[in-house]
Protein backbone atom coordinates (compact mmCIF):
# COMPACT_ATOMS: atom_id res chain seq x y z
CA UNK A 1 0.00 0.00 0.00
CA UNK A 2 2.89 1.69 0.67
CA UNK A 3 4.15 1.77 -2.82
CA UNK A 4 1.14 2.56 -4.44
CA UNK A 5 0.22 5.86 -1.93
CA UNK A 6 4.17 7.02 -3.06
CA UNK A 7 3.54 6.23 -6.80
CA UNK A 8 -0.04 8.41 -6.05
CA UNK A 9 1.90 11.03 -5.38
CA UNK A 10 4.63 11.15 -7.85
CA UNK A 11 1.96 10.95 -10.46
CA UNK A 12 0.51 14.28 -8.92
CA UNK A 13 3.40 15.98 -8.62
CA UNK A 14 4.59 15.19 -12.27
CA UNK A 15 1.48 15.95 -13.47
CA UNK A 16 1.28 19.56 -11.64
CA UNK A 17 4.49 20.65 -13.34
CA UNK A 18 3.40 19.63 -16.32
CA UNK A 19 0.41 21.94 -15.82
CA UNK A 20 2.89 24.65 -16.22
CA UNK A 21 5.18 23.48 -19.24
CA UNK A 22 5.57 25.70 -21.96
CA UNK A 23 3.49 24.79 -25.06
CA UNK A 24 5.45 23.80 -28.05
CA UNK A 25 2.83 25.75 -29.94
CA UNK A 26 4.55 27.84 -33.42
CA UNK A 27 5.18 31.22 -33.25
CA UNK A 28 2.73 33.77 -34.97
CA UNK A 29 4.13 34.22 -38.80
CA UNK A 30 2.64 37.60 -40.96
CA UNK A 31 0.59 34.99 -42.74
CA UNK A 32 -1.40 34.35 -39.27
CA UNK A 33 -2.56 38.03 -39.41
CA UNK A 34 -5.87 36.90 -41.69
CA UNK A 35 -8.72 34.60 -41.18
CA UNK A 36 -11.74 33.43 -43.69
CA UNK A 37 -14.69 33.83 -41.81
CA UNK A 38 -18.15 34.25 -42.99
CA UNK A 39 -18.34 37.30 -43.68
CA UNK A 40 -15.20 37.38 -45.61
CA UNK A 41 -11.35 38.16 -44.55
CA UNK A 42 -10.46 39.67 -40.79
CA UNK A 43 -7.65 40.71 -39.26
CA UNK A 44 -6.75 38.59 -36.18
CA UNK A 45 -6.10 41.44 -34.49
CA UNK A 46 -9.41 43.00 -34.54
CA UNK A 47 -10.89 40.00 -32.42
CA UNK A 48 -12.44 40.59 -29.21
CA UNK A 49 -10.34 37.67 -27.01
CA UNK A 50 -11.76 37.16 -23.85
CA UNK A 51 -9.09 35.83 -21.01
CA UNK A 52 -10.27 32.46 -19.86
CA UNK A 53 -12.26 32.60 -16.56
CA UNK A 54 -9.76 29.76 -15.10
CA UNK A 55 -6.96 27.88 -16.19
CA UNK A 56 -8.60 24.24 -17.66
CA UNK A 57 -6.38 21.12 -15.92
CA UNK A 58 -3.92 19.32 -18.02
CA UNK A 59 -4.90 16.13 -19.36
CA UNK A 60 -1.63 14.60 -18.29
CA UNK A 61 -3.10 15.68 -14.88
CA UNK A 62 -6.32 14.01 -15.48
CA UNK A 63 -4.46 10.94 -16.94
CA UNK A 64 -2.57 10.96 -13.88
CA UNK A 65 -5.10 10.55 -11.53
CA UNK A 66 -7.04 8.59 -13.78
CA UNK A 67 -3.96 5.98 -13.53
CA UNK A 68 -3.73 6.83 -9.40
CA UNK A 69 -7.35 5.70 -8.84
CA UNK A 70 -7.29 2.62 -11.05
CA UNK A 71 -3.88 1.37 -9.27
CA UNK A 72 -5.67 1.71 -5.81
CA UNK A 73 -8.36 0.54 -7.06
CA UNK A 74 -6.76 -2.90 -8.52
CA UNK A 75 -4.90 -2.96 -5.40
CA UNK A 76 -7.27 -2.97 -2.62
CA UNK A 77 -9.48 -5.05 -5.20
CA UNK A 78 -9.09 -8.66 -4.55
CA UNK A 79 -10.74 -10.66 -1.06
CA UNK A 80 -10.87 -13.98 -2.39
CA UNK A 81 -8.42 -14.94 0.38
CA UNK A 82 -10.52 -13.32 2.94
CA UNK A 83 -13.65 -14.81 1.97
CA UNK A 84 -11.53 -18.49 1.95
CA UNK A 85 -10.99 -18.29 5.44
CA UNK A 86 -14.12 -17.06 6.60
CA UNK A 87 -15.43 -20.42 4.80
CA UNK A 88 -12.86 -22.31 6.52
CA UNK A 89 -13.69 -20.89 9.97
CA UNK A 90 -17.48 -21.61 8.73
CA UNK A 91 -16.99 -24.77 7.74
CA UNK A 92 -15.72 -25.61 10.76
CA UNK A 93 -17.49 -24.11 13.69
């Protein structure tokens, strides 16, 4: 249990500072600076761009503890060897 509570919290911590990696994302070119839309060509620049309201998680966060649950999950799973000696003591008494 041990093992699985530290590898809990590795994934957490890896998957914080990967919350704040820097995106690998192109830099804007002069050819950026025009967009189709439908009602013909705009300037990028003219946009209204709302800031987001809050930062949206990661989804190597989410896929982090996605993987933390399921491990403590599969490892608390299994009481077949509980249930065998209950039967035993049952069987018995």
């Amino acid at each position: 249990m041990r093992f699985a509570a530290l590898l809990f919290a590795y994934l957490i911590v890896i998957g914080w500072l990967l919350v704040f990696w820097p995106s690998s994302s192109p830099a804007k070119t002069e050819s950026d600076a025009w967009r189709r839309t439908a009602t013909g060509w705009e300037s990028v620049e003219e946009w209204e761009v709302k800031a987001p309201l809050h930062r949206p998680l990661h989804p190597v966060l989410v896929g982090s503890l996605q993987l933390g649950v399921s491990i403590i999950a599969l490892m608390a799973g299994d009481d077949a060897e509980r249930r065998a000696k209950e039967a035993a003591k049952s069987e018995f008494s």
